[in-house]
N, C-alpha and C. Protein backbone atom coordinates (compact mmCIF):
# COMPACT_ATOMS: atom_id res chain seq x y z
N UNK A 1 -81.07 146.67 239.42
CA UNK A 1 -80.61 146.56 238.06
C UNK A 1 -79.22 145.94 238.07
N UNK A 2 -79.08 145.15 237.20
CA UNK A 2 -77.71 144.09 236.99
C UNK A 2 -77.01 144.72 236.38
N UNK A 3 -75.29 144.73 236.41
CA UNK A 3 -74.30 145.06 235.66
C UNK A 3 -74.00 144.25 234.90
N UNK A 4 -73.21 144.17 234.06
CA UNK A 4 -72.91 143.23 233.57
C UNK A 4 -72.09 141.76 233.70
N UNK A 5 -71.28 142.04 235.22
CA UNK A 5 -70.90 141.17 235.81
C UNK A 5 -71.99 140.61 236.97
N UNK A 6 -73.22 141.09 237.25
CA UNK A 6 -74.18 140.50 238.17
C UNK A 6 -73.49 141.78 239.07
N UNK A 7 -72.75 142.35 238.70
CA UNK A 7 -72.75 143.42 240.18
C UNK A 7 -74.13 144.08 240.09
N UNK A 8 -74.41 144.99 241.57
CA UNK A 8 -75.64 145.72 241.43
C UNK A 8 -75.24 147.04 240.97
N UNK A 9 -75.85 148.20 240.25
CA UNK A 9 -75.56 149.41 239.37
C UNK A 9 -75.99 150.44 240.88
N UNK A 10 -75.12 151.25 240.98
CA UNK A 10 -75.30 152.58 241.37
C UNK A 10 -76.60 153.04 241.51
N UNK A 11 -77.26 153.33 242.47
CA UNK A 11 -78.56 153.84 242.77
C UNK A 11 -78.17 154.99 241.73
N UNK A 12 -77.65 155.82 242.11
CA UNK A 12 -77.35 157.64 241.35
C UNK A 12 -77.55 157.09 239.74
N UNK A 13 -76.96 155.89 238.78
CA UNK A 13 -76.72 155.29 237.77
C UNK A 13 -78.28 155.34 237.22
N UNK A 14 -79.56 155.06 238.13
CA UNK A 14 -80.48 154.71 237.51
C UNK A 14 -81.32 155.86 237.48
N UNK A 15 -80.77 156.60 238.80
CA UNK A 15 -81.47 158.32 238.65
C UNK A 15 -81.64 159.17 237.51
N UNK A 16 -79.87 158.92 236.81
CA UNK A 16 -79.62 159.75 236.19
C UNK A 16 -80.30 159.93 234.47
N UNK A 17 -80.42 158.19 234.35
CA UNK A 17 -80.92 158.00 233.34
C UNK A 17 -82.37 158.06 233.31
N UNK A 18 -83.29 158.13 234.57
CA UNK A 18 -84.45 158.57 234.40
C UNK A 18 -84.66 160.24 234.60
N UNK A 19 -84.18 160.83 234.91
CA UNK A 19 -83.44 162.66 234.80
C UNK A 19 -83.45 162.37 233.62
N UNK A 20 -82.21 162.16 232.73
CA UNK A 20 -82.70 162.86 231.53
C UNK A 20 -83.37 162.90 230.80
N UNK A 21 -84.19 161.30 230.71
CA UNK A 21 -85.40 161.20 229.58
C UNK A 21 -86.49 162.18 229.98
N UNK A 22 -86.86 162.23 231.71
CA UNK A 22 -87.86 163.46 231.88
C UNK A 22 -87.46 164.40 232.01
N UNK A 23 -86.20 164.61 231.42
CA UNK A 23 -85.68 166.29 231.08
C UNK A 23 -86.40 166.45 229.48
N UNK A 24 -85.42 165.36 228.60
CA UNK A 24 -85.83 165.46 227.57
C UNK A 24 -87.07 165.78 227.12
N UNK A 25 -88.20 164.77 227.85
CA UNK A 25 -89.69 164.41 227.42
C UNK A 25 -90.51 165.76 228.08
N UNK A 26 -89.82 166.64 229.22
CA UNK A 26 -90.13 167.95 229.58
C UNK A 26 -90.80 168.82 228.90
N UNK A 27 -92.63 168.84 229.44
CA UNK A 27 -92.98 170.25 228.79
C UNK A 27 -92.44 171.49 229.14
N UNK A 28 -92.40 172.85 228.55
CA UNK A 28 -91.87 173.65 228.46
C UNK A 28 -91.84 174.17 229.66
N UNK A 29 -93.26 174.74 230.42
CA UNK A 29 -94.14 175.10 231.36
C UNK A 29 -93.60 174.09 232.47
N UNK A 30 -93.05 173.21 232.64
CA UNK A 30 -93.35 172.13 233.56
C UNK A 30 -91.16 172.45 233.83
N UNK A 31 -90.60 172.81 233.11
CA UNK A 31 -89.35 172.29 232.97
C UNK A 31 -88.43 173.18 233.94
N UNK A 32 -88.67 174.43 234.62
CA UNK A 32 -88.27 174.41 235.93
C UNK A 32 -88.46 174.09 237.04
N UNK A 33 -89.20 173.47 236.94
CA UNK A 33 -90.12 173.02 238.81
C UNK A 33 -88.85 171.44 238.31
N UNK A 34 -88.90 170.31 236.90
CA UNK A 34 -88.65 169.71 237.08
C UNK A 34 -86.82 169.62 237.45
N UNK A 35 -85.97 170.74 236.81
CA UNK A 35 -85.19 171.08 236.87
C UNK A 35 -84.55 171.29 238.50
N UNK A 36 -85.38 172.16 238.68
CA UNK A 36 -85.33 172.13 240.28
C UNK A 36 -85.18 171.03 241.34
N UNK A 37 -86.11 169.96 241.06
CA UNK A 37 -86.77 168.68 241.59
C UNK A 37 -85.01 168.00 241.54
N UNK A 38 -84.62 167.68 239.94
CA UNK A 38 -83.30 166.99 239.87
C UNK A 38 -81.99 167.50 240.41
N UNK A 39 -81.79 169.04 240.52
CA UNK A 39 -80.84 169.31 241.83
C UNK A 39 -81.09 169.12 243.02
N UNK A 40 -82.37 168.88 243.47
CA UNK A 40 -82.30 168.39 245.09
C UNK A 40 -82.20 167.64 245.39
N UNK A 41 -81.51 166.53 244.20
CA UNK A 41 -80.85 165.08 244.58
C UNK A 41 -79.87 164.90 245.38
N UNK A 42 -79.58 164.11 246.50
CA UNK A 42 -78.93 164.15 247.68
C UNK A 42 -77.60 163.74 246.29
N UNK A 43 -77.13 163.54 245.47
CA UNK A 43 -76.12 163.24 244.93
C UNK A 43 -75.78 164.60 244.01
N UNK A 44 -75.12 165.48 244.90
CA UNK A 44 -75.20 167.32 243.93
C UNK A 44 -74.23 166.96 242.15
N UNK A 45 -73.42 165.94 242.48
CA UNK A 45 -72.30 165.96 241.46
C UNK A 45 -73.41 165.17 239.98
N UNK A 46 -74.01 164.45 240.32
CA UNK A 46 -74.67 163.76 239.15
C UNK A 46 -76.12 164.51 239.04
N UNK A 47 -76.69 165.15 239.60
CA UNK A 47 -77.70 166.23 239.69
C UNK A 47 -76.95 167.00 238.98
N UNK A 48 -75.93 167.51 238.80
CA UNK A 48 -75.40 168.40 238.09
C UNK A 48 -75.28 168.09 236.26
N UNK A 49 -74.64 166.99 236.90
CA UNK A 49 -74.62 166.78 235.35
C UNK A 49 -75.39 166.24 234.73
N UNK A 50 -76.70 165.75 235.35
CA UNK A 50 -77.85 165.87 234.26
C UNK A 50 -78.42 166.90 233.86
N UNK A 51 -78.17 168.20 234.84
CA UNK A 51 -78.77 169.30 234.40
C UNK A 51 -78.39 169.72 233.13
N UNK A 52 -76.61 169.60 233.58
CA UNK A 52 -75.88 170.40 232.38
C UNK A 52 -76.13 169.65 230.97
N UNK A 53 -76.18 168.08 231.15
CA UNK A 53 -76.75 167.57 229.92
C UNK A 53 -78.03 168.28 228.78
N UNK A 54 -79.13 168.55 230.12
CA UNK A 54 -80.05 169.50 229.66
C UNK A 54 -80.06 170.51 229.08
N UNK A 55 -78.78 171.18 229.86
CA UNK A 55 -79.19 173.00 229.61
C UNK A 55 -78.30 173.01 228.18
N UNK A 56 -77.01 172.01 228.07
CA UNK A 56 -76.38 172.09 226.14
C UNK A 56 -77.46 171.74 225.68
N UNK A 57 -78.25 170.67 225.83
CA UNK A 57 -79.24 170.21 224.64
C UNK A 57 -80.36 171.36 224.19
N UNK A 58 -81.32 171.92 225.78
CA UNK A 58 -81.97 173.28 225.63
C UNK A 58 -81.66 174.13 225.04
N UNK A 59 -80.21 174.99 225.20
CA UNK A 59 -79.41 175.72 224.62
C UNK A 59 -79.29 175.52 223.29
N UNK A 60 -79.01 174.73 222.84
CA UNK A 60 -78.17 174.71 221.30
C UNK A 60 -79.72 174.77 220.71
N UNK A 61 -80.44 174.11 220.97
CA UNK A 61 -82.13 174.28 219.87
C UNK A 61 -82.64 175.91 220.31
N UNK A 62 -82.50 176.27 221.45
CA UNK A 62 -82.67 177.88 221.30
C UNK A 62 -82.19 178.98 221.12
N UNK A 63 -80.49 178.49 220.89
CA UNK A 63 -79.31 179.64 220.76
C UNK A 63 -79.53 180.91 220.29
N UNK A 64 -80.69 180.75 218.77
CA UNK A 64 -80.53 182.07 217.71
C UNK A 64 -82.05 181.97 217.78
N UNK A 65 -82.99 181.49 218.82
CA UNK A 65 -84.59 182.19 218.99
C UNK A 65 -84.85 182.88 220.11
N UNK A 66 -85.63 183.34 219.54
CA UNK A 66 -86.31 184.87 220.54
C UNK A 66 -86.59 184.17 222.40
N UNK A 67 -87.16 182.95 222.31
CA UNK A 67 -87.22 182.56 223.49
C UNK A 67 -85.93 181.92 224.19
N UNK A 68 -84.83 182.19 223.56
CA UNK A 68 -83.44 182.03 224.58
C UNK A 68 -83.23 182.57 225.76
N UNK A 69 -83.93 183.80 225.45
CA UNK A 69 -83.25 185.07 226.96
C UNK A 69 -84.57 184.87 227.42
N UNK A 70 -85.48 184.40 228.00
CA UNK A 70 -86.53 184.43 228.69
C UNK A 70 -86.01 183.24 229.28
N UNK A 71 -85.73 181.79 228.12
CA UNK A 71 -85.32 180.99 229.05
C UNK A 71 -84.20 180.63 229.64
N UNK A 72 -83.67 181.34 229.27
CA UNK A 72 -82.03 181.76 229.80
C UNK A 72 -82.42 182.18 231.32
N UNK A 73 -83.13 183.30 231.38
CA UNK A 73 -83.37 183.85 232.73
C UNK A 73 -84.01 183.11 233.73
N UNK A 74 -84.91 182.33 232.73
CA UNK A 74 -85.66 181.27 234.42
C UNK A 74 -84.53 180.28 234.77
N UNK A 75 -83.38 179.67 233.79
CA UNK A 75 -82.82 178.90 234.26
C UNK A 75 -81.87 179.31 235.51
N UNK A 76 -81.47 180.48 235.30
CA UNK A 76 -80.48 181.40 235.77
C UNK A 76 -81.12 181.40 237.36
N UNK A 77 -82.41 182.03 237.57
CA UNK A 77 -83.23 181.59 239.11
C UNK A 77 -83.14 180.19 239.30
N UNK A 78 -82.99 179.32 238.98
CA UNK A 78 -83.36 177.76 238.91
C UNK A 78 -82.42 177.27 239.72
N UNK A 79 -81.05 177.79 238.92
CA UNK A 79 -79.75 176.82 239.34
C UNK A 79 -79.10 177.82 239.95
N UNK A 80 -79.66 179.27 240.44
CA UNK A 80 -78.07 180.67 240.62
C UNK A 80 -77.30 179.99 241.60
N UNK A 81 -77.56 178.91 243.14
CA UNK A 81 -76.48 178.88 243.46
C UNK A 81 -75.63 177.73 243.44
N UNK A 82 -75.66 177.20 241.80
CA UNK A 82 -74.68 176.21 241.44
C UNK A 82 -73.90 176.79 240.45
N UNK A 83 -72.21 177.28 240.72
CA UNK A 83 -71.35 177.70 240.04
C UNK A 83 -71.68 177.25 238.59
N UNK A 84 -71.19 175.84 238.82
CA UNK A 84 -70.95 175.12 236.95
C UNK A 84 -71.82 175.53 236.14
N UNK A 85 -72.63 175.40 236.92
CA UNK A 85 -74.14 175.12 235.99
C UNK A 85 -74.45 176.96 235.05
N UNK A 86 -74.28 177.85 236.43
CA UNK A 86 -74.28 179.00 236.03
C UNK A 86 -73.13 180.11 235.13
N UNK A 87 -72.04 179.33 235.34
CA UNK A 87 -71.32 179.52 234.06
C UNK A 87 -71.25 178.48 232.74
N UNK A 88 -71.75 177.46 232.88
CA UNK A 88 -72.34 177.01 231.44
C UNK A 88 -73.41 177.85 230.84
N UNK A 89 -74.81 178.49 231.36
CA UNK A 89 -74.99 179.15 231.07
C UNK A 89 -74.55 180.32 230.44
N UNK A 90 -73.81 180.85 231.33
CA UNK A 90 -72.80 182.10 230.83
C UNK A 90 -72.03 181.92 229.02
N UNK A 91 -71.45 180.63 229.08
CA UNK A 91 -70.84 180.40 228.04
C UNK A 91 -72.20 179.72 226.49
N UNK A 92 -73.46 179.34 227.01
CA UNK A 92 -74.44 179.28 226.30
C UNK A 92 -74.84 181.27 225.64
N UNK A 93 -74.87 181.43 226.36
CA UNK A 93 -75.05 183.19 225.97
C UNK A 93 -74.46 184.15 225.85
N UNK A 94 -72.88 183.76 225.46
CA UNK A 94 -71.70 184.25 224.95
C UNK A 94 -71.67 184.08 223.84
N UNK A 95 -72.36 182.53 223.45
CA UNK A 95 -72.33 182.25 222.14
C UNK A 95 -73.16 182.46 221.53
N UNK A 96 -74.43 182.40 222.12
CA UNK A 96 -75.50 183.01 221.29
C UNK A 96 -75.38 184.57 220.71
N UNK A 97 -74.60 185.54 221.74
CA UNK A 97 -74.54 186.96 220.96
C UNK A 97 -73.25 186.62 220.43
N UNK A 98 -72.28 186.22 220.11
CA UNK A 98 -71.26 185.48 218.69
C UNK A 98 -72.36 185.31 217.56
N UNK A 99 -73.00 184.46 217.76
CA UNK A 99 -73.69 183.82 216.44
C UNK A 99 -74.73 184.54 216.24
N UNK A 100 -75.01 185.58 217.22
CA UNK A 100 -76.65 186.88 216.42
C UNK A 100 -75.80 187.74 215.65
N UNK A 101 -74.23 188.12 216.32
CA UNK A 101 -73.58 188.83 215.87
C UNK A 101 -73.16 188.91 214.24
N UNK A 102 -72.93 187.93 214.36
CA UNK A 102 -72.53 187.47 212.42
C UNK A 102 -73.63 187.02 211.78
N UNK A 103 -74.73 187.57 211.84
CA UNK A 103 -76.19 187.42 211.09
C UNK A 103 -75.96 188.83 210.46
């Protein structure tokens, strides 16, 4: 893939953008195995942050539904031994009991 100067783009560059569309396009059932799959990218720093791209976007559409803490918990096995990832979580479900709270 071409840059815009004819340089060649970052192998990790083209990963990342196919990570998130099959994060996005992710069935439900299917979305920790794939989750999984994109941290065992030999590149941990951009594996990361497609996850985390994921887990705000996941997060914010399930913040205040019943299936948050179920999927809160598989993510939590998914990623436990990646710090960031597992305190983004943390701060996804800080906010969710904030915002059940003032219902």
């Amino acid at each position: 893939m071409n840059g815009l100067h004819g340089d060649e783009e970052p192998a990790e560059h083209g990963r990342f953008a196919c990570y998130l569309q099959a994060l996005e396009a992710v069935a439900e059932a299917d979305e920790a195995d794939l989750v999984a799959a994109v941290l065992r990218d030999q590149d941990m720093t951009m594996a990361d942050s497609a996850v985390c791209r994921h887990l705000d976007r996941r997060a914010a559409d399930l913040l205040t539904g019943p299936a948050f803490t179920a999927w809160a918990r598989t993510m939590t096995e998914v990623f436990a031994d990646r710090d960031f990832l597992t305190l983004r979580l943390r701060e996804w479900t800080l906010l969710r009991t904030i915002a059940l709270g003032k219902r």
